[in-house]
N, C-alpha and C. Protein backbone atom coordinates (compact mmCIF):
# COMPACT_ATOMS: atom_id res chain seq x y z
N UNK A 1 0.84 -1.18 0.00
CA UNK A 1 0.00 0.00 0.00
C UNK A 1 0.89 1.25 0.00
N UNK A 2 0.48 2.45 -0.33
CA UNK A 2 1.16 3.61 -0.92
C UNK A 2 1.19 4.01 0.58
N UNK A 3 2.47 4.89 0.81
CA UNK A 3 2.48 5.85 2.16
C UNK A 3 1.90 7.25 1.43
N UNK A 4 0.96 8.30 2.24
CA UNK A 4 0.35 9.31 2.09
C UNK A 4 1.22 10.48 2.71
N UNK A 5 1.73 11.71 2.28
CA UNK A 5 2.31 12.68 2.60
C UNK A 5 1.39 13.71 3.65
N UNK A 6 1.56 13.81 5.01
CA UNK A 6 0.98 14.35 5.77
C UNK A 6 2.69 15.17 6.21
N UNK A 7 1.80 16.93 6.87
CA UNK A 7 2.75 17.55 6.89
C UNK A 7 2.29 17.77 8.53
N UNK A 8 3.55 17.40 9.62
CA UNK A 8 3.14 17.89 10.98
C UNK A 8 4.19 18.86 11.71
N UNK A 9 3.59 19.41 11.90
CA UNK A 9 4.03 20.49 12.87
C UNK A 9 5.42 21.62 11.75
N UNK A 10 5.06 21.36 10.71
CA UNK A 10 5.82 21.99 9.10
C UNK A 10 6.98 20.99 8.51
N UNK A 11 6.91 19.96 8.96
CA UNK A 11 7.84 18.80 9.11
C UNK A 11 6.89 17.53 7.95
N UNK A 12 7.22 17.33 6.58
CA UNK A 12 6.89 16.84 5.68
C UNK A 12 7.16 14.71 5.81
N UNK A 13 6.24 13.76 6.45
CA UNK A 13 6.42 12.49 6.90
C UNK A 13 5.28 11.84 6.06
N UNK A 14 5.20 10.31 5.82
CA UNK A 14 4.84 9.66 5.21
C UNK A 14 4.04 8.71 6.07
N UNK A 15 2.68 8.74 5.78
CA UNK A 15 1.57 7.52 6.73
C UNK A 15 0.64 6.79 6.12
N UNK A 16 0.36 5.97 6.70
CA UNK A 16 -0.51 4.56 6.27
C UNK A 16 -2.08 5.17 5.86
N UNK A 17 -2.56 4.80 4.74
CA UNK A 17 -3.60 5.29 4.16
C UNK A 17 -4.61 4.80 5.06
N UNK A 18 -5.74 5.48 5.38
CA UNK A 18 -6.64 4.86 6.61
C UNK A 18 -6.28 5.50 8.38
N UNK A 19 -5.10 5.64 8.27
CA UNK A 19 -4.35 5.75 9.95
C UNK A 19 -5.11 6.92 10.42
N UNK A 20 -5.82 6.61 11.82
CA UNK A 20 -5.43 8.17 12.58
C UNK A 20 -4.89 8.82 12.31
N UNK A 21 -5.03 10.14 12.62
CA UNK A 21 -3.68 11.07 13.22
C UNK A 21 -3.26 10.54 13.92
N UNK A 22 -3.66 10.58 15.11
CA UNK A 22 -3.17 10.17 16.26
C UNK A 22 -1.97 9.33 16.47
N UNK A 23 -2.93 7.94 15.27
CA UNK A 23 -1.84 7.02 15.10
C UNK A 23 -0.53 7.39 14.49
N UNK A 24 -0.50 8.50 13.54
CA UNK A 24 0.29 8.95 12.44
C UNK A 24 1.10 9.89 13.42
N UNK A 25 0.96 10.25 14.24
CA UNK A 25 1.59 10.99 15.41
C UNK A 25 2.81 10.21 16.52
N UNK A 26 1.75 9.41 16.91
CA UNK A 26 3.25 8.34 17.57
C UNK A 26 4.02 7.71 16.86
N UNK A 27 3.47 7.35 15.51
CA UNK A 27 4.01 6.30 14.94
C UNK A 27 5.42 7.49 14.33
N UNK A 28 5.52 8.61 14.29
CA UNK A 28 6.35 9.50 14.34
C UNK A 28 7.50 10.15 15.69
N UNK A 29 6.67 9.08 16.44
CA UNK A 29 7.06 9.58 17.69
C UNK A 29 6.68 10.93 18.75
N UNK A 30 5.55 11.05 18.23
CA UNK A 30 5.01 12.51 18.96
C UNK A 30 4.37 12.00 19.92
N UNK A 31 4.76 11.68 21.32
CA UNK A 31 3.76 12.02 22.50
C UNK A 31 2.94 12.63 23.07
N UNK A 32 3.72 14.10 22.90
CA UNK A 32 2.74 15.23 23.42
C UNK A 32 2.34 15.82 22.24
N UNK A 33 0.42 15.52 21.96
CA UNK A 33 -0.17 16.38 21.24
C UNK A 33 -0.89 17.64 21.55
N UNK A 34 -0.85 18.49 22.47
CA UNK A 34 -1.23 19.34 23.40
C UNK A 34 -0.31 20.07 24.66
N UNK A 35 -0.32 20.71 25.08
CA UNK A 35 -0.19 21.11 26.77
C UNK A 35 -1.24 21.35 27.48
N UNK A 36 -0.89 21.19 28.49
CA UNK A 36 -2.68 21.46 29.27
C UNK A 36 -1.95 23.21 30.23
N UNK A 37 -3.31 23.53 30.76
CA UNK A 37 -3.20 24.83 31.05
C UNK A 37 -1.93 24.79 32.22
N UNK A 38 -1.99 24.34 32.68
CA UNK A 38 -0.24 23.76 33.53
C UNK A 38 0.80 23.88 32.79
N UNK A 39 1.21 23.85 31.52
CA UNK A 39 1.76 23.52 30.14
C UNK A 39 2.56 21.92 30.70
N UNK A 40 1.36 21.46 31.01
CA UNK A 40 1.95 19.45 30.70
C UNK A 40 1.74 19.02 29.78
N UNK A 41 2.29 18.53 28.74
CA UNK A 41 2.11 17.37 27.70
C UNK A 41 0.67 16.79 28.14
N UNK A 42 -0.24 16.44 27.15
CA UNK A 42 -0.96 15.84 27.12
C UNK A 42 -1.38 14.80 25.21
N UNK A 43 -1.24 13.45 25.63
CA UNK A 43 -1.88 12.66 24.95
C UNK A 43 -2.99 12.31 24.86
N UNK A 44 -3.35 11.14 23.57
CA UNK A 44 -4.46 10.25 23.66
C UNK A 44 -4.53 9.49 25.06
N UNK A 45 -5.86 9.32 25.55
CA UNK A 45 -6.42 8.49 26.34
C UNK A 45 -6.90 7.22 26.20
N UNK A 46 -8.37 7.44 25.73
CA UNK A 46 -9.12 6.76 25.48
C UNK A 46 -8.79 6.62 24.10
N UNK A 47 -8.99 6.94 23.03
CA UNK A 47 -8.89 6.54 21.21
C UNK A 47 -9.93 6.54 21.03
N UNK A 48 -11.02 6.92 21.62
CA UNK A 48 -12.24 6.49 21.06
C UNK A 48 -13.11 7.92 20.73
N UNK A 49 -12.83 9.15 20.95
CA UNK A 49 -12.77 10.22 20.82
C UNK A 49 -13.88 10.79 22.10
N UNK A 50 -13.66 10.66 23.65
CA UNK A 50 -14.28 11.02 24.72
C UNK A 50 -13.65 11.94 25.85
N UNK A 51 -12.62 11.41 25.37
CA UNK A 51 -11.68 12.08 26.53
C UNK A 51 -10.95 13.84 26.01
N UNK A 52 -10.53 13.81 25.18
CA UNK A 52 -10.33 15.72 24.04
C UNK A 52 -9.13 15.90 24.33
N UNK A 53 -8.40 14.24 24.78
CA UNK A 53 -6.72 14.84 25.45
C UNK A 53 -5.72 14.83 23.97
N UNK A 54 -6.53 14.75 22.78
CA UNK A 54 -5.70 14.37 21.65
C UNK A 54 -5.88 15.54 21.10
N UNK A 55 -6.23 16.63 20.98
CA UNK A 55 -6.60 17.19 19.96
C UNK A 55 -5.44 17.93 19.74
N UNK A 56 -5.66 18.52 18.01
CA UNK A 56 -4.36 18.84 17.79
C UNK A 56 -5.23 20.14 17.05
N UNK A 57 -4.78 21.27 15.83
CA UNK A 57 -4.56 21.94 14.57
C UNK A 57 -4.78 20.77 12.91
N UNK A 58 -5.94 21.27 12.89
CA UNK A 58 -5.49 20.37 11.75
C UNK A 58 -6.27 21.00 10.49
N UNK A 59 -5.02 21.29 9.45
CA UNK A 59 -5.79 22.06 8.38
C UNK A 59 -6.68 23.69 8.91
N UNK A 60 -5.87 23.79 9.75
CA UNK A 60 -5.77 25.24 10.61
C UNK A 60 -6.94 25.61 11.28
N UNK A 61 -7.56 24.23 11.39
CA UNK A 61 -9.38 24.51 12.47
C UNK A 61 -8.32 23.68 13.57
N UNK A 62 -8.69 24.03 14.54
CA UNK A 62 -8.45 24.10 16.04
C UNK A 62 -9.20 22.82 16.75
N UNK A 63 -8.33 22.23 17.80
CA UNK A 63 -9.43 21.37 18.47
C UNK A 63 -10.40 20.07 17.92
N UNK A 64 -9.32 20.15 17.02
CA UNK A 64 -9.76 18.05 16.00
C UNK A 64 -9.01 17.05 16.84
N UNK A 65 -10.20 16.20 17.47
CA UNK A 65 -9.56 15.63 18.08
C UNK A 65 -8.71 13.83 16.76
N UNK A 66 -7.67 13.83 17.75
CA UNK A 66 -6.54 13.02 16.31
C UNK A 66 -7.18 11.67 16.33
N UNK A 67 -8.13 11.16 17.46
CA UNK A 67 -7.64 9.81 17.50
C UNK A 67 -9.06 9.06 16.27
N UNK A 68 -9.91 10.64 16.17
CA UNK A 68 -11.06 10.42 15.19
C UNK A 68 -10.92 11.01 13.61
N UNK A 69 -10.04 11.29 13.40
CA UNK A 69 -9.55 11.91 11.93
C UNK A 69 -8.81 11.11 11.17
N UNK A 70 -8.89 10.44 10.05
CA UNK A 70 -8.36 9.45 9.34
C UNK A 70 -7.10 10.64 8.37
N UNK A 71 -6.13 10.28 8.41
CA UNK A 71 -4.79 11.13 7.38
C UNK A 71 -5.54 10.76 6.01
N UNK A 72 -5.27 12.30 5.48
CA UNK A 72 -5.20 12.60 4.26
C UNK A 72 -4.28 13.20 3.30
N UNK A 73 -3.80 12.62 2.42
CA UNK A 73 -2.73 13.24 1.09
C UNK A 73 -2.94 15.10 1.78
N UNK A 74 -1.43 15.07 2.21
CA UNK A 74 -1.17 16.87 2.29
C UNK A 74 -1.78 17.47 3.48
N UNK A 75 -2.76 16.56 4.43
CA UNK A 75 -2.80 17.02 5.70
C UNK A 75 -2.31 18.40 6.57
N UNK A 76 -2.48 18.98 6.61
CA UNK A 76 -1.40 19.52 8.21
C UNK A 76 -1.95 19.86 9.59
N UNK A 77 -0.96 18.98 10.14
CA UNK A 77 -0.96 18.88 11.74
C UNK A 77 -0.42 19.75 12.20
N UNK A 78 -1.04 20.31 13.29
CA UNK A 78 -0.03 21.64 14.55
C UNK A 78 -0.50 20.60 15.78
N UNK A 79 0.78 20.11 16.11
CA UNK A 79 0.84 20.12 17.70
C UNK A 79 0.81 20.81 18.82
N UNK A 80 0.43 21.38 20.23
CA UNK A 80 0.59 22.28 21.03
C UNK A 80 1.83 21.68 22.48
N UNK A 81 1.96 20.23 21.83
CA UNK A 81 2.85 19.56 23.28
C UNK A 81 4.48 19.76 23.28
């Protein structure tokens, strides 16, 4: 299967057609997709999209959470972690 060009955080990487973000995020090695008002790193929780500890920038709307957004050809991700 073809890898899909998703661009995160202005950083140009290659992901599995179908994948989360989310998934397309660790699998990059990104832990922290967020800070919380503390400025702590915050990740996925749950994956099931209940918990809002994933959310990232995406395609410059605010507050998508990753673990419910399937990658698309040319994507872009903003991390806050």
């Amino acid at each position: 299967m073809t890898r899909i060009p998703i661009v995160i955080d202005g950083r140009t990487v290659e992901a599995e057609p179908e994948t989360t973000v989310a998934a397309a995020l660790l699998n990059d090695g990104i832990w922290g997709f967020r800070s919380s008002v503390e400025s702590e790193p915050r990740g996925p929780v749950c994956a099931m999209g209940i918990c809002f500890e994933c959310r990232v920038t995406i395609d410059g709307i605010p507050h998508r959470r990753a673990c419910m957004e399937l990658c698309r050809p040319g994507m872009e991700i903003e991390t806050g972690g």
